[in-house]
Every structure is written in C-alpha cells, then in structure tokens.
N, C-alpha and C. Protein backbone atom coordinates (compact mmCIF):
# COMPACT_ATOMS: atom_id res chain seq x y z
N UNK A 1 -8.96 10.69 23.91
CA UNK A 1 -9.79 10.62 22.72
C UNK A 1 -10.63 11.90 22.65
N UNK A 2 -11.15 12.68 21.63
CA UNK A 2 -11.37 13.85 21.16
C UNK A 2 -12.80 13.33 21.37
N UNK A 3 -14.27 14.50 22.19
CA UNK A 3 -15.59 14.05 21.77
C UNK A 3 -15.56 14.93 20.23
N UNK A 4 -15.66 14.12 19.62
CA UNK A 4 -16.07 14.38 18.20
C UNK A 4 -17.17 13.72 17.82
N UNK A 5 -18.23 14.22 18.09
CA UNK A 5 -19.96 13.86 17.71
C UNK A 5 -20.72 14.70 16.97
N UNK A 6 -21.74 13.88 16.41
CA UNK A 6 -22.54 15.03 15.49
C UNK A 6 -23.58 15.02 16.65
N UNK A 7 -24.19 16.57 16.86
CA UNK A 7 -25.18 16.81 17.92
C UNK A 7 -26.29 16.34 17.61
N UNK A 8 -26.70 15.91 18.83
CA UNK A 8 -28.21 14.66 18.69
C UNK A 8 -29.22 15.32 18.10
N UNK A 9 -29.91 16.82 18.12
CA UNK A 9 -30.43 16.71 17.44
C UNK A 9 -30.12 17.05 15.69
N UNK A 10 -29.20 16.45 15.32
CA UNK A 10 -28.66 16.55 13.94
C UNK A 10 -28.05 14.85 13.64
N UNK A 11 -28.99 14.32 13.86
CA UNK A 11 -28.72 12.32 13.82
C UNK A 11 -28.50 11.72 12.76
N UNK A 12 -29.33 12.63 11.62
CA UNK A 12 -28.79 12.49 10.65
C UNK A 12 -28.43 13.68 9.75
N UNK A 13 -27.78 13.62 8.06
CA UNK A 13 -27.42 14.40 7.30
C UNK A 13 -28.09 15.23 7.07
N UNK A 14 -27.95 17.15 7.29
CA UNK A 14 -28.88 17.97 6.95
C UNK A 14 -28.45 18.31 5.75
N UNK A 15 -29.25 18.87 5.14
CA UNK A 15 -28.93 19.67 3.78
C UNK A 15 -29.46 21.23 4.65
N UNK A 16 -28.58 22.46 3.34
CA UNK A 16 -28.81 23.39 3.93
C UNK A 16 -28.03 24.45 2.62
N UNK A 17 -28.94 24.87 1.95
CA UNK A 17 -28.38 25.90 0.27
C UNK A 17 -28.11 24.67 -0.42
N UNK A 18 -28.15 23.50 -0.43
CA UNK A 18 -27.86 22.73 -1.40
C UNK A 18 -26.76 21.79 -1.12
N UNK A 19 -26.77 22.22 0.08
CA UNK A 19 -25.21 20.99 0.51
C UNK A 19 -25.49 20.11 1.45
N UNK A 20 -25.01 19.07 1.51
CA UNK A 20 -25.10 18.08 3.21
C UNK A 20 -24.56 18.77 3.88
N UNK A 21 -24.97 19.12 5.33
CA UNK A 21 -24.36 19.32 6.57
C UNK A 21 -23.52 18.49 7.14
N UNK A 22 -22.01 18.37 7.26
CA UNK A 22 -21.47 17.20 7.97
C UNK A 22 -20.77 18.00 9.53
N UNK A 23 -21.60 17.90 10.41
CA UNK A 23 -21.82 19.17 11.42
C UNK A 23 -21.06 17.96 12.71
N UNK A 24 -20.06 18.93 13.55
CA UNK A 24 -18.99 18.47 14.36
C UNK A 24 -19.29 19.76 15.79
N UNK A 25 -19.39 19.13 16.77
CA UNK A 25 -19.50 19.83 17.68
C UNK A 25 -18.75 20.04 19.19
N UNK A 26 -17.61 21.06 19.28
CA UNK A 26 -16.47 20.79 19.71
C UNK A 26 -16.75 22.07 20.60
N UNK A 27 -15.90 22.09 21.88
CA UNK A 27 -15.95 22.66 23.42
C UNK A 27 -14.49 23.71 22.84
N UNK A 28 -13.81 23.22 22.29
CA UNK A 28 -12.21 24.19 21.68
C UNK A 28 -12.21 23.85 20.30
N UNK A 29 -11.67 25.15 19.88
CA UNK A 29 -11.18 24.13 18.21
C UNK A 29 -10.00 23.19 17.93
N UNK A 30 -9.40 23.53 19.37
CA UNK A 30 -8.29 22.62 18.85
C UNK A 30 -8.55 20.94 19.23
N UNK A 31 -9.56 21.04 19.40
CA UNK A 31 -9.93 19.30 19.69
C UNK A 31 -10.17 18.44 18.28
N UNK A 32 -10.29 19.70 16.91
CA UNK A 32 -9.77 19.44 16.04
C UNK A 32 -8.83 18.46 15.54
N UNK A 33 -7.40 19.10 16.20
CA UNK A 33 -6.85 18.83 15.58
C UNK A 33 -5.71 18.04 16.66
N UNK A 34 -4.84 17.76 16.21
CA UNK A 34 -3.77 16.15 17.31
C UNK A 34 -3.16 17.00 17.62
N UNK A 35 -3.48 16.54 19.20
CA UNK A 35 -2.36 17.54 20.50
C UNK A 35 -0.86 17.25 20.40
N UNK A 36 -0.87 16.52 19.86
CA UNK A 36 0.80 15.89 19.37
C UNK A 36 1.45 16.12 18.29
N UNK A 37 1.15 16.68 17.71
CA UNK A 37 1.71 18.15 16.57
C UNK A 37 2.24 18.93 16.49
N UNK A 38 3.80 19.10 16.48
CA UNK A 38 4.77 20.29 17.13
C UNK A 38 3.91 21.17 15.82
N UNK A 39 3.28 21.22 15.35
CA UNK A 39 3.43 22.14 13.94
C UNK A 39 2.75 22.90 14.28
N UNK A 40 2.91 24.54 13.51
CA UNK A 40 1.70 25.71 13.93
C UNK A 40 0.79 25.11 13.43
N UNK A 41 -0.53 26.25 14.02
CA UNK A 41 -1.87 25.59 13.95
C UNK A 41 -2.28 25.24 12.72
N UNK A 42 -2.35 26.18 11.49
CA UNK A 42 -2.74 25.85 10.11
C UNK A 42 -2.08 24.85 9.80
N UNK A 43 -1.02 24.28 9.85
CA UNK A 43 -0.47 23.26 9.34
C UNK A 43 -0.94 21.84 10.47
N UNK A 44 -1.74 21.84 11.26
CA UNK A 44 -1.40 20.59 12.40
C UNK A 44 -2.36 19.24 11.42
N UNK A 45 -1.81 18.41 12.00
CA UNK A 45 -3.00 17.04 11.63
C UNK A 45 -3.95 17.43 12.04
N UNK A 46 -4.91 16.44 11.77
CA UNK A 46 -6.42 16.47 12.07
C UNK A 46 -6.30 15.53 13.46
N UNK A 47 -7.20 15.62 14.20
CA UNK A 47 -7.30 14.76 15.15
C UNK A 47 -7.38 13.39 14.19
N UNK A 48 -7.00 11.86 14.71
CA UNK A 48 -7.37 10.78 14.01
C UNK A 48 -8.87 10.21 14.19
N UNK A 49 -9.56 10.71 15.16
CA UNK A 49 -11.06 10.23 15.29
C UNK A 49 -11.75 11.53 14.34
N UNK A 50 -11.38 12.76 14.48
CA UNK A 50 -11.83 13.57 13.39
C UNK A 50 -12.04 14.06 11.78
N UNK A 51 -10.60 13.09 11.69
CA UNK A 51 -10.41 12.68 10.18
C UNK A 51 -11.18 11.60 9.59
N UNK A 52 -11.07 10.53 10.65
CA UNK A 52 -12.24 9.40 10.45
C UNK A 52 -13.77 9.93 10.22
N UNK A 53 -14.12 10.52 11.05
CA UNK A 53 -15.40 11.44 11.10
C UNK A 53 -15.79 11.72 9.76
N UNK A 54 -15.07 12.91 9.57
CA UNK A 54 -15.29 13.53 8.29
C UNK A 54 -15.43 12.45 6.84
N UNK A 55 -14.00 11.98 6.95
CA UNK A 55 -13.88 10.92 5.61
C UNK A 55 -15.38 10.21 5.84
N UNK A 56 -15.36 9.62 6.96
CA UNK A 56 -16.72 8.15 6.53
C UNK A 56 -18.04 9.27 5.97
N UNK A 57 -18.09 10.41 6.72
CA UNK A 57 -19.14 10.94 6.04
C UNK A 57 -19.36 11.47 4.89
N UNK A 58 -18.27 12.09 4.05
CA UNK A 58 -17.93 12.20 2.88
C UNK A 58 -18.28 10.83 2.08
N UNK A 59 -17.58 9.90 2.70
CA UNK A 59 -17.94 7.93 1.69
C UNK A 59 -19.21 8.05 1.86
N UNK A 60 -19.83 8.04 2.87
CA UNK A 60 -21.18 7.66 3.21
C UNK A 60 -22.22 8.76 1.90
N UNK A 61 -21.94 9.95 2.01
CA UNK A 61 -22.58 11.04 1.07
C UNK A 61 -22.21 11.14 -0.32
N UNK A 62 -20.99 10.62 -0.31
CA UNK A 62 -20.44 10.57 -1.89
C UNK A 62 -19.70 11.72 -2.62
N UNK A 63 -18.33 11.33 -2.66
CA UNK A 63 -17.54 12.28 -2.35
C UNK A 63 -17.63 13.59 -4.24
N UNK A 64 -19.08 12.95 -4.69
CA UNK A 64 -19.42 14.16 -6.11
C UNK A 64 -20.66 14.67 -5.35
N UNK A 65 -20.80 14.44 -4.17
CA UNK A 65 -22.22 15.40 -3.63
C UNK A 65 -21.50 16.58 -2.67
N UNK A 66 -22.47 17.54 -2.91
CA UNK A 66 -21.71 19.12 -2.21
C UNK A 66 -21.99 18.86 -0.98
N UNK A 67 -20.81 19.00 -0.01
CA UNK A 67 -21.25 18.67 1.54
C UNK A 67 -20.08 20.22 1.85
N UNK A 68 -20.69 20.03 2.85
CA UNK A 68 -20.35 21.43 3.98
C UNK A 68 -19.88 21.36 5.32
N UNK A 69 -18.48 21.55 6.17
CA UNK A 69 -18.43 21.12 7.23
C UNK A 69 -18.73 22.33 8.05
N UNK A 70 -19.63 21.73 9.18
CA UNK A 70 -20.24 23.02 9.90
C UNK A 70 -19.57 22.44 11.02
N UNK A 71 -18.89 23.31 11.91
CA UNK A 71 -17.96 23.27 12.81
C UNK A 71 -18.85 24.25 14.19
N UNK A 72 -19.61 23.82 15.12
CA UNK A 72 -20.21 24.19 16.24
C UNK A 72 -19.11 24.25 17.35
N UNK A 73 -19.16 25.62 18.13
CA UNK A 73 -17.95 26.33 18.60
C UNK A 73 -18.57 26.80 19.87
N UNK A 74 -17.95 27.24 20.81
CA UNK A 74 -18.96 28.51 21.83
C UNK A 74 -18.86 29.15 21.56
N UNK A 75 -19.89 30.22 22.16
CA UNK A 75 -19.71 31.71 21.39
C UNK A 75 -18.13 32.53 21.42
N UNK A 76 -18.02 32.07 22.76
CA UNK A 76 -16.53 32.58 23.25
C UNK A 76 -14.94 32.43 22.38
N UNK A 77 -15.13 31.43 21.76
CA UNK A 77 -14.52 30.66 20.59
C UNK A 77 -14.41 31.45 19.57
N UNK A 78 -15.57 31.38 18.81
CA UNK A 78 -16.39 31.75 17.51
C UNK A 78 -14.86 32.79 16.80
N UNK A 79 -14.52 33.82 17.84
CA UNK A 79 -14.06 34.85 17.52
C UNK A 79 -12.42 34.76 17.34
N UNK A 80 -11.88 33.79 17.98
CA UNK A 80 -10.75 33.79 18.01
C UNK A 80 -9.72 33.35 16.87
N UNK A 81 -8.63 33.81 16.82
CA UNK A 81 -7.70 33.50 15.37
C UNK A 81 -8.07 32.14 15.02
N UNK A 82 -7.65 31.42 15.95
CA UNK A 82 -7.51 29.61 15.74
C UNK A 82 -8.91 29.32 14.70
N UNK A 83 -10.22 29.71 15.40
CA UNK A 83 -11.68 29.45 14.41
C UNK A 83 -11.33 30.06 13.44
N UNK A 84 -10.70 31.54 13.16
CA UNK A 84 -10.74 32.04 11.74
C UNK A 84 -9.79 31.16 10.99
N UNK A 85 -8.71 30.53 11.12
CA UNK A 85 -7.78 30.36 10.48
C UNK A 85 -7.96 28.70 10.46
N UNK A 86 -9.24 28.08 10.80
CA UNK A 86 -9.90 26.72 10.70
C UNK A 86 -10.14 26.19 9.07
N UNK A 87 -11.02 26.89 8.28
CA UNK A 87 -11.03 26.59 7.28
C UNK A 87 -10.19 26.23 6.19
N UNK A 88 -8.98 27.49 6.41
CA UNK A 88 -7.63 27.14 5.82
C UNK A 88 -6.64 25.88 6.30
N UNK A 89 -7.20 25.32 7.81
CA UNK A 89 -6.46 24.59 8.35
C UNK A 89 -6.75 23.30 8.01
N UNK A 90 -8.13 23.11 7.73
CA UNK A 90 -8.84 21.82 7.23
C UNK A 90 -8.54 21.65 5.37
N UNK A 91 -8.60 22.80 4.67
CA UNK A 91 -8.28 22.64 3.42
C UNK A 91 -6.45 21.99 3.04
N UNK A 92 -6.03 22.87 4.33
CA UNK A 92 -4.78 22.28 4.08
C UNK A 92 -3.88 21.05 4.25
N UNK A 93 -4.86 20.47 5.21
CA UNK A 93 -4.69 18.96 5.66
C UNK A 93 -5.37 17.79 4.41
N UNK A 94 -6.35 18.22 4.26
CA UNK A 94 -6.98 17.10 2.86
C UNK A 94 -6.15 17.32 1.96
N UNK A 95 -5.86 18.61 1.32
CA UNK A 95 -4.81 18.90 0.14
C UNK A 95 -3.66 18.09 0.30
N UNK A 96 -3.32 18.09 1.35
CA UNK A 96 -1.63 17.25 1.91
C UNK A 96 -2.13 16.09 1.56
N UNK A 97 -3.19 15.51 2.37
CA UNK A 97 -3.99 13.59 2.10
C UNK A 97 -3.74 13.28 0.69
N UNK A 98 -4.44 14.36 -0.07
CA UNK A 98 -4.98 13.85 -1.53
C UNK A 98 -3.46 13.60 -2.17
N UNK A 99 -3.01 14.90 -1.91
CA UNK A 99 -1.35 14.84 -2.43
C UNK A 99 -0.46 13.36 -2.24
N UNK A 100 -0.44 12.87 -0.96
CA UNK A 100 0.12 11.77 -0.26
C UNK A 100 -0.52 10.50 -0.91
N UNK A 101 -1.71 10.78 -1.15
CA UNK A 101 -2.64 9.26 -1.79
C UNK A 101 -2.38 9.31 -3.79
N UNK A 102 -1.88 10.31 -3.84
CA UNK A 102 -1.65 10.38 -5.63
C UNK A 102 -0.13 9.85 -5.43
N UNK A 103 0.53 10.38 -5.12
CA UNK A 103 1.92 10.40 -4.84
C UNK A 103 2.05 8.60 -4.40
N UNK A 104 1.38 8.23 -3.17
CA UNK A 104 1.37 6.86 -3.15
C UNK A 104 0.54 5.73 -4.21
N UNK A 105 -0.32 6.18 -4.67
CA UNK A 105 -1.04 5.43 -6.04
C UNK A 105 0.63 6.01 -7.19
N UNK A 106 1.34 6.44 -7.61
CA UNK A 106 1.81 6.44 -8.91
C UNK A 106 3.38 5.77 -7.93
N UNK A 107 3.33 5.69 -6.81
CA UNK A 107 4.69 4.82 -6.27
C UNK A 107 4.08 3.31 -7.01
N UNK A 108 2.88 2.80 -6.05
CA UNK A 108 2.61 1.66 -6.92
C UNK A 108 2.51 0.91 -7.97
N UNK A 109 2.15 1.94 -9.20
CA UNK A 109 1.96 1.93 -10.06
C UNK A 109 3.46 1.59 -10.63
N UNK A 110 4.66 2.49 -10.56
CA UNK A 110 5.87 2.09 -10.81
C UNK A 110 6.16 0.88 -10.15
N UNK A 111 5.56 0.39 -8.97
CA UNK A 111 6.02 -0.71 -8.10
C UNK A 111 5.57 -2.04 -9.70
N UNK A 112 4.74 -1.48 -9.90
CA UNK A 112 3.75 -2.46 -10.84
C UNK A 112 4.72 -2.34 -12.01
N UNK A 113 4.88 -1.45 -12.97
CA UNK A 113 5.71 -1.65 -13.83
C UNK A 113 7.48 -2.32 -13.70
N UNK A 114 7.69 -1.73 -12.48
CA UNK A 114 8.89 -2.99 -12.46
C UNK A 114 8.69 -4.42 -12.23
N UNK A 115 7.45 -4.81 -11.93
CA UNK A 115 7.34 -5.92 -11.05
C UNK A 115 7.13 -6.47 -12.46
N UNK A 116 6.54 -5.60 -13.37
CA UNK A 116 5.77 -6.41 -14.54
C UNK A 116 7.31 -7.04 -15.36
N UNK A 117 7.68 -5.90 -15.47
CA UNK A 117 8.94 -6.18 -16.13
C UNK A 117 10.02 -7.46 -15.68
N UNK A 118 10.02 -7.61 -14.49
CA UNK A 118 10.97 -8.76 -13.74
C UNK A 118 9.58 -10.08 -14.00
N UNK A 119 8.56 -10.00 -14.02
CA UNK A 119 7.85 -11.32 -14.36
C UNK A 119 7.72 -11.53 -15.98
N UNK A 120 7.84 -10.88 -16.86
CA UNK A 120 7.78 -10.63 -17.82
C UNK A 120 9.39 -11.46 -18.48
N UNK A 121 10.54 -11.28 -17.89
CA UNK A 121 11.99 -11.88 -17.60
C UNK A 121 11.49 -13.01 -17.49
N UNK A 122 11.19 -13.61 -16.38
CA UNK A 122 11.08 -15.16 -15.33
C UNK A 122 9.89 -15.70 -16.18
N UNK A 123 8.79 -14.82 -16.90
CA UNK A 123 8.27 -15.89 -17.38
C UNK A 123 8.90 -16.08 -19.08
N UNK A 124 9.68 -15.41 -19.59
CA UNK A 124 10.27 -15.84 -20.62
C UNK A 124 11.11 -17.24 -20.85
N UNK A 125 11.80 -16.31 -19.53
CA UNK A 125 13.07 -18.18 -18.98
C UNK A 125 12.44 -19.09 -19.07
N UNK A 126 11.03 -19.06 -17.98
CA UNK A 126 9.93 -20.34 -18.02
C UNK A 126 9.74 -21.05 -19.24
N UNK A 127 9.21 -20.07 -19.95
CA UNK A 127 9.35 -20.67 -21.24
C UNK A 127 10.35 -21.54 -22.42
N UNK A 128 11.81 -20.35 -21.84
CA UNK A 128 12.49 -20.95 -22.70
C UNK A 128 13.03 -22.60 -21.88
N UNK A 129 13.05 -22.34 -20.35
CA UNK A 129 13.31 -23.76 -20.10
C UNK A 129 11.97 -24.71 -20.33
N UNK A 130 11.01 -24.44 -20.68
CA UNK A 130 9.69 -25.53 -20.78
C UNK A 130 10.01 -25.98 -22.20
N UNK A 131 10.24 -25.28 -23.11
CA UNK A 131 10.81 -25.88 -24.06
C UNK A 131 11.30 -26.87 -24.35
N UNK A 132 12.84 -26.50 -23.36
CA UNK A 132 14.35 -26.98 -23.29
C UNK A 132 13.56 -28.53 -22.74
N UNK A 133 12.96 -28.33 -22.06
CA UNK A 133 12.59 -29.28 -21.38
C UNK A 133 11.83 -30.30 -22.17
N UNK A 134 10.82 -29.85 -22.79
CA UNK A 134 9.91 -31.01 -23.85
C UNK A 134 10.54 -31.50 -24.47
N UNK A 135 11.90 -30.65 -25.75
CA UNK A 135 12.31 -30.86 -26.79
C UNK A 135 13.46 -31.97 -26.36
N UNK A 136 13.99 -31.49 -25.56
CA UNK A 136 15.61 -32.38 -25.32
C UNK A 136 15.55 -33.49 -24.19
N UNK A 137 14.34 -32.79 -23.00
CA UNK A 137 14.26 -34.25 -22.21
C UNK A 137 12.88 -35.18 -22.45
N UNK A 138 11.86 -35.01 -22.62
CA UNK A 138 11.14 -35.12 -22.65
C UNK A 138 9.95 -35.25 -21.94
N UNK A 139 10.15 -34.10 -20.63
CA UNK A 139 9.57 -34.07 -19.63
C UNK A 139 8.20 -33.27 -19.46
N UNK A 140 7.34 -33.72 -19.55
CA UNK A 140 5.93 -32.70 -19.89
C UNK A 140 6.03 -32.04 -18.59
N UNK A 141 5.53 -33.29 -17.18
CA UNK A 141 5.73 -32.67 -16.12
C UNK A 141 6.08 -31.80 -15.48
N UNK A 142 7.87 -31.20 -15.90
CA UNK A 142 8.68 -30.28 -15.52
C UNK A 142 7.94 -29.43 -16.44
N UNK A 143 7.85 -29.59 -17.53
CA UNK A 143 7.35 -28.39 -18.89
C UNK A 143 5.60 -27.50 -18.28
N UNK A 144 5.08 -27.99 -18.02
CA UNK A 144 3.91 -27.92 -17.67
C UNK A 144 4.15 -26.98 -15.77
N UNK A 145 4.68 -27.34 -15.38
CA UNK A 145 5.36 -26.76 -13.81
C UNK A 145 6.48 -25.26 -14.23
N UNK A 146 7.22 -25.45 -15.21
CA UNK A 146 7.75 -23.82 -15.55
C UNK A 146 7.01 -23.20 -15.91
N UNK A 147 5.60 -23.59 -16.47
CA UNK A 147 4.63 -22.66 -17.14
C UNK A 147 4.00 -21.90 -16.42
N UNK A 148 3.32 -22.67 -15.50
CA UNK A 148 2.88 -22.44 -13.73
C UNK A 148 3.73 -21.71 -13.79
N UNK A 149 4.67 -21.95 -12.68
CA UNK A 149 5.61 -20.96 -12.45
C UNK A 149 5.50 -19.71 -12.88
N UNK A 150 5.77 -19.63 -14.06
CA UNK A 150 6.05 -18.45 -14.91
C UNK A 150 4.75 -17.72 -14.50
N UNK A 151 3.82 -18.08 -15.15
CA UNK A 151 2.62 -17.58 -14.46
C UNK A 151 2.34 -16.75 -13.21
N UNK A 152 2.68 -17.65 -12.17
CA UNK A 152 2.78 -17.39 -10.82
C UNK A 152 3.43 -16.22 -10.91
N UNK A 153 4.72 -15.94 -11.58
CA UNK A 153 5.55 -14.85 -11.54
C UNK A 153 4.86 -13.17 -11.68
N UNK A 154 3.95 -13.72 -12.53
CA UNK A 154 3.11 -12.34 -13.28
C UNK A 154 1.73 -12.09 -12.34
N UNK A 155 1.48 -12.84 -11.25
CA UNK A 155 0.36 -12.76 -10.61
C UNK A 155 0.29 -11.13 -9.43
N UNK A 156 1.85 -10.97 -9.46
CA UNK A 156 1.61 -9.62 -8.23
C UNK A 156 1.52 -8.46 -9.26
N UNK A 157 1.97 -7.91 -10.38
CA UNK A 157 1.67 -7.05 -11.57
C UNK A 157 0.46 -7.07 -12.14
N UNK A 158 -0.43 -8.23 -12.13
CA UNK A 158 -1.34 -7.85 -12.64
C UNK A 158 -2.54 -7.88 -11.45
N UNK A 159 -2.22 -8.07 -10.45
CA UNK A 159 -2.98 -7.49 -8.90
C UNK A 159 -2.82 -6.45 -9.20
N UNK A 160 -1.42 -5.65 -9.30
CA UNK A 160 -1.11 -4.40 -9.27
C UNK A 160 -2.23 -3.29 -10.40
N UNK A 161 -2.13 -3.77 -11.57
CA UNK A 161 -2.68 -3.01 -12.42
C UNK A 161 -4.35 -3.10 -12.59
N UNK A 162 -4.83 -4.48 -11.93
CA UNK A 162 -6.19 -4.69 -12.19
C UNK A 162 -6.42 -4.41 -11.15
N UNK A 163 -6.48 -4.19 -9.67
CA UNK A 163 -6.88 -4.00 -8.95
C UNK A 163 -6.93 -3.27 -7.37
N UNK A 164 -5.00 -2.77 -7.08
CA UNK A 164 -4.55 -2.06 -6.07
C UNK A 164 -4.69 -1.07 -6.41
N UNK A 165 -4.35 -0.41 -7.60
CA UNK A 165 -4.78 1.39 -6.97
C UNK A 165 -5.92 1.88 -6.98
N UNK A 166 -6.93 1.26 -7.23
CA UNK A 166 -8.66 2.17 -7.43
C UNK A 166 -8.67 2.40 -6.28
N UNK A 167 -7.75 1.52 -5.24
CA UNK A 167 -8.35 2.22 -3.67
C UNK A 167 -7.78 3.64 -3.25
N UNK A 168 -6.54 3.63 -3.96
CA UNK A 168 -5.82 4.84 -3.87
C UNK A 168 -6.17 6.20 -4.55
N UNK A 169 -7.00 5.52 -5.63
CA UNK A 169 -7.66 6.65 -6.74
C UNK A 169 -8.79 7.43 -5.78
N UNK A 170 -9.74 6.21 -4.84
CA UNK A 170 -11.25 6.64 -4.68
C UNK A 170 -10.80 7.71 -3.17
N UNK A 171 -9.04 7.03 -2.96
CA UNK A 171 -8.94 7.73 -1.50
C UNK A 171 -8.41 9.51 -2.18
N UNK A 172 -7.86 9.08 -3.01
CA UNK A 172 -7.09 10.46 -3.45
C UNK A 172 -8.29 11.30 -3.76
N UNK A 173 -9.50 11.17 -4.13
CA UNK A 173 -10.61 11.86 -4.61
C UNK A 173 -11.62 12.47 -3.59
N UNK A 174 -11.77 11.45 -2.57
CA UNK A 174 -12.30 11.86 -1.50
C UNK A 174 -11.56 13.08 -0.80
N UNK A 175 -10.54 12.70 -0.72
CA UNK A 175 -9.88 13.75 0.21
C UNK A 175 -9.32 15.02 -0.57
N UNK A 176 -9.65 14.91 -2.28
CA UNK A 176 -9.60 16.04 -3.14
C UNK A 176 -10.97 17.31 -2.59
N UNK A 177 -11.90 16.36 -2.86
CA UNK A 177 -13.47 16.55 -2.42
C UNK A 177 -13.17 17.78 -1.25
N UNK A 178 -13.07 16.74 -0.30
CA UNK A 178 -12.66 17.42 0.93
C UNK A 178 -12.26 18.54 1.53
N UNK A 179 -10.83 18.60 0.80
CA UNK A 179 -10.00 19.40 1.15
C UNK A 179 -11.16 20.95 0.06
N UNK A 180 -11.72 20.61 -1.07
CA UNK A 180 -12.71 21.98 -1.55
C UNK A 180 -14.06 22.15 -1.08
N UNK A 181 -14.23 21.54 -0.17
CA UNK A 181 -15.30 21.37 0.65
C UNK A 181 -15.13 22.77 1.69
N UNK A 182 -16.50 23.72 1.53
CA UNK A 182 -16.13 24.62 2.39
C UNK A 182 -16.61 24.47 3.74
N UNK A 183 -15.86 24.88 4.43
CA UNK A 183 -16.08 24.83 6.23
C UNK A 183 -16.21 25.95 6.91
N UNK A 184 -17.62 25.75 7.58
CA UNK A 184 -17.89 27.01 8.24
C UNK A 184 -17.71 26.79 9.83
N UNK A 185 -17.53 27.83 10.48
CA UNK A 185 -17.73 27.71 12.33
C UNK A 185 -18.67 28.82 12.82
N UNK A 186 -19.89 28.26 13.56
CA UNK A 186 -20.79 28.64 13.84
C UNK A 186 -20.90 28.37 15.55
N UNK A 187 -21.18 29.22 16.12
CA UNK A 187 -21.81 29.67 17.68
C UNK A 187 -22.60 28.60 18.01
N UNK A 188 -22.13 27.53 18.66
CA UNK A 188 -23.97 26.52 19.08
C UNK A 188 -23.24 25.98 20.54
C-alpha cells in the first residue's frame, strides 16, 4: 500500500492564489502511480489509494471550485524527468477516467433505450392480452396481473433514464475537473 497522506501540518484544505491545496506527500514519485503497470511512465495508472485520495478531495471541495495538486517530493527528486513529466502524467490519467465515465454513461443510456424499447413491446402484448382477457374471458384478475406485469416490464428503463447515469455524469465531471486541475511538485 502506497503512504499517500496529506502532511500533518496541512490537516486541513489550504487555499493558496485562489485555489484549494490538495497537497500529497511522497518519498518517490512513482509511489504515485501502480507498480503494476507495464506502461511508460506518462501513461501509468494512478496508484488506487492515490486516485481515491485525490477524487474524495475534489467531492469533498467541489469539483466547480479551483483546487491545485501540490505534490511534496525531496529535493533530490524535485529535478528528475519522472517529477517533470508528473503533471502531464496526472492530466493524462483523469482525461482517460472522464473519457471511460462518458463513454460508460452513453453505453447505458443505449442500454436504456433498448431496454425501453423491449418493455415498451411486452407492455403492449400486456395490454393487448388484458384486453383479450376482459373482453372474451372475463377475467379481471388475469386482466389486472398483465397490467402489473407490463408495468414491471418498464421498471429497469425508467431506473435507467430517471436515475443511473447522474452518477456517471457527476463521475465524468469530477474527473473532467481533475484531469484541468493544475499540478505542481514542490521540494518538502
């Protein structure tokens, strides 16, 4: 597990030119990012306790308030390619997120329009057998139970449209945020 902490005396959110400080204080830079990443460095994941990090503090600050990731390094560090080529490495990982969370919000969304469409079918039938059913047998019971039914049919489409993707919207935004969020690395 990566120490990924904000330094004690920084306990809570600084501001600093107008931005929150969301300040990370790391022994290498690559504690950054997941040792299990065949990928060159600009392209690697984020560590998963570091991504957590960042995101909750972004939710927590609000991902329309200007925040700033200040990245605390040793001096010895400070200088090396990997720190210079950090900022681009963090922009390029949220950009990928946000990308992945739009891309997965408009999968759903189609998930939703077919789904609507196949309940939209089943509850027609419903109908036309609730009909069939009043007119020729005279069964309320059954008539009243295809209606249900039918109903029931339309209940995962309109989950879909009233209420599954805002999570995907608020995630795709955050990690829009994010990824234009500038990041500095500083000597501490």
């Amino acid at each position: 597990m990566t120490d990924l902490r904000v330094p004690s005396e920084f306990s809570a959110y600084r501001r600093e030119g107008g931005a929150w400080l969301i300040e990370v204080r790391l022994r290498d830079v690559r504690q950054l990012f997941h040792n299990l990443d065949p990928a060159p460095f600009r392209e690697k994941d984020l560590d998963p306790d570091a991504e957590t990090y960042i995101v909750d503090a972004v939710r927590e600050l609000g991902h329309t308030q200007s925040c700033k990731l200040l990245v605390y390094l040793p001096q010895s560090q400070c200088g090396t390619e990997d720190a210079q080529s950090l900022p681009g490495a963090v922009r390029h990982y949220f950009e990928y997120r946000a990308r992945h969370a739009r891309e997965e919000r408009h999968r759903l969304l189609g998930r939703g329009v077919g789904n609507l469409v196949i309940g939209l079918v089943f509850m027609s039938g419903c109908l036309w057998l609730r009909r069939l059913a009043m007119t020729l047998i005279g069964q309320e019971a059954l008539a009243e139970g295809l209606l249900l039914v039918g109903w029931v049919a339309m209940w995962r489409p309109i989950e879909i449209f009233l209420y599954d993707w805002w999570p995907l919207l608020k995630q795709q935004r955050r990690f829009e945020a994010i990824g234009r969020m500038p990041v500095e690395v500083r000597a501490g």
